[in-house]
Protein backbone atom coordinates (compact mmCIF):
# COMPACT_ATOMS: atom_id res chain seq x y z
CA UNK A 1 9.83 -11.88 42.89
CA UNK A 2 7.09 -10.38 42.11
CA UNK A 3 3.91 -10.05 40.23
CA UNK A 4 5.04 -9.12 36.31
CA UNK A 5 3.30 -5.78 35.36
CA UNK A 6 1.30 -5.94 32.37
CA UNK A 7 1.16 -2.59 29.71
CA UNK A 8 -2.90 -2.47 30.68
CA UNK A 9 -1.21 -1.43 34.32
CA UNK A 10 1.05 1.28 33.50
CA UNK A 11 -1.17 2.76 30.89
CA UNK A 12 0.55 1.92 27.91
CA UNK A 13 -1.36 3.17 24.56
CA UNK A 14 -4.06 0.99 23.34
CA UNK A 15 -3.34 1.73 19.80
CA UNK A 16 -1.39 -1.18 18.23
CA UNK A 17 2.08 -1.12 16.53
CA UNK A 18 0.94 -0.98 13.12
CA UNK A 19 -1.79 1.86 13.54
CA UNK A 20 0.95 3.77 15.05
CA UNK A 21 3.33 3.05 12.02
CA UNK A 22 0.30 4.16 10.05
CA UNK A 23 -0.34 7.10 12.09
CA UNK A 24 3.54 8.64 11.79
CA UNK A 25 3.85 7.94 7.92
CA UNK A 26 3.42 11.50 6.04
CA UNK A 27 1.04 11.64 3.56
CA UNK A 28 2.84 12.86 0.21
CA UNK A 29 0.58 16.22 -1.17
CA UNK A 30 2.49 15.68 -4.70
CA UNK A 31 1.05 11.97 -5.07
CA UNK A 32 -1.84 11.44 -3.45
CA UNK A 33 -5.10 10.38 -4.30
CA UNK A 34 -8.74 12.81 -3.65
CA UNK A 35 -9.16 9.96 -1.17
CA UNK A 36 -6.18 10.14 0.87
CA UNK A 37 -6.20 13.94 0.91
CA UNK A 38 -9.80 13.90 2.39
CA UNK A 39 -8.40 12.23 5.41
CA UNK A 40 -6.43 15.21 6.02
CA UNK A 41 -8.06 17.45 9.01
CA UNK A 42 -10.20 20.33 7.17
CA UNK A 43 -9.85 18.65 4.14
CA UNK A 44 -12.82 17.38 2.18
CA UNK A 45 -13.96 16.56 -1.20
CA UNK A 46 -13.83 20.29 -2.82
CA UNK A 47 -10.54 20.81 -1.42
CA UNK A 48 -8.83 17.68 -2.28
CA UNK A 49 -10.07 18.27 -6.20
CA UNK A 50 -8.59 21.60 -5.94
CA UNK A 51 -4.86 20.32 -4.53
CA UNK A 52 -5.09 18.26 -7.36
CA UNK A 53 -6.36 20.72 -9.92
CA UNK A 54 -3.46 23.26 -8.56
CA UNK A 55 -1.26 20.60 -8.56
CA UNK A 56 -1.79 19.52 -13.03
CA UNK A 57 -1.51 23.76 -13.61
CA UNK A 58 1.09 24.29 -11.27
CA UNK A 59 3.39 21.12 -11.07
CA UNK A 60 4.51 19.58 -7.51
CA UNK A 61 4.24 21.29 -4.66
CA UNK A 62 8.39 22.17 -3.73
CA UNK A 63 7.22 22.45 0.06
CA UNK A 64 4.66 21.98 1.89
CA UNK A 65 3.97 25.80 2.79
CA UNK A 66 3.30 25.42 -0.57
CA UNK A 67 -0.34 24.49 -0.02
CA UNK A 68 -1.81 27.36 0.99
CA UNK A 69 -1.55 28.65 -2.59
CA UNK A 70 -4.41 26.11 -3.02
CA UNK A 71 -7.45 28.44 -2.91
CA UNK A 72 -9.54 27.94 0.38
CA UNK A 73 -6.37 26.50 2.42
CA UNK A 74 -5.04 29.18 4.43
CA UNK A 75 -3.06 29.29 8.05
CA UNK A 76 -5.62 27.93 10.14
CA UNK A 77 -5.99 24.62 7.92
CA UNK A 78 -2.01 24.51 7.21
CA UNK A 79 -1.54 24.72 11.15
CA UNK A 80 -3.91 21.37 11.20
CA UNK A 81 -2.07 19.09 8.57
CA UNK A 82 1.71 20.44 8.26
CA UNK A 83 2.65 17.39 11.06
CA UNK A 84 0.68 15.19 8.32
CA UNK A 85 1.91 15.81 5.14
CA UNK A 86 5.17 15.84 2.71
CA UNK A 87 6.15 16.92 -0.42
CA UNK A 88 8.53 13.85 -1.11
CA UNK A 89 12.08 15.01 -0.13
């Protein structure tokens, strides 16, 4: 029969199940926290406060292209995160 061939030996991701799950679930731009939106490539702590301050004058976000009306978030950082976030649908 055979030796059985383990996921080490074909290469299989080391990354388990549930950081994967993590990993694929969008991050919601209309809800979240200054500490969520910081992990959010090119975002730090001045950006996240200004989402959120756009977000109390402005209301939700009604797409995520939406985002680079926040001052200081053009193209380039859009391009990073648009595979990350949501706007709730």
């Amino acid at each position: 029969m055979g030796t059985p061939i383990s996921a080490e030996k074909i290469g299989a991701p080391e990354e388990t199940t549930a950081y994967a799950e993590e990993k694929l679930e969008k991050l919601n731009i209309n809800t979240a926290a200054a500490e969520e939106l910081i992990r959010l490539s090119g975002i730090g702590e001045k950006r996240a406060a200004d989402i959120i301050t756009y977000r109390e004058r402005n209301g939700n976000f009604s797409c995520i292209e939406d985002i680079m009306q926040v001052s200081g978030i053009g193209e380039k950082t859009y391009e990073k995160i648009k595979e990350e976030i949501t706007v709730g649908e």
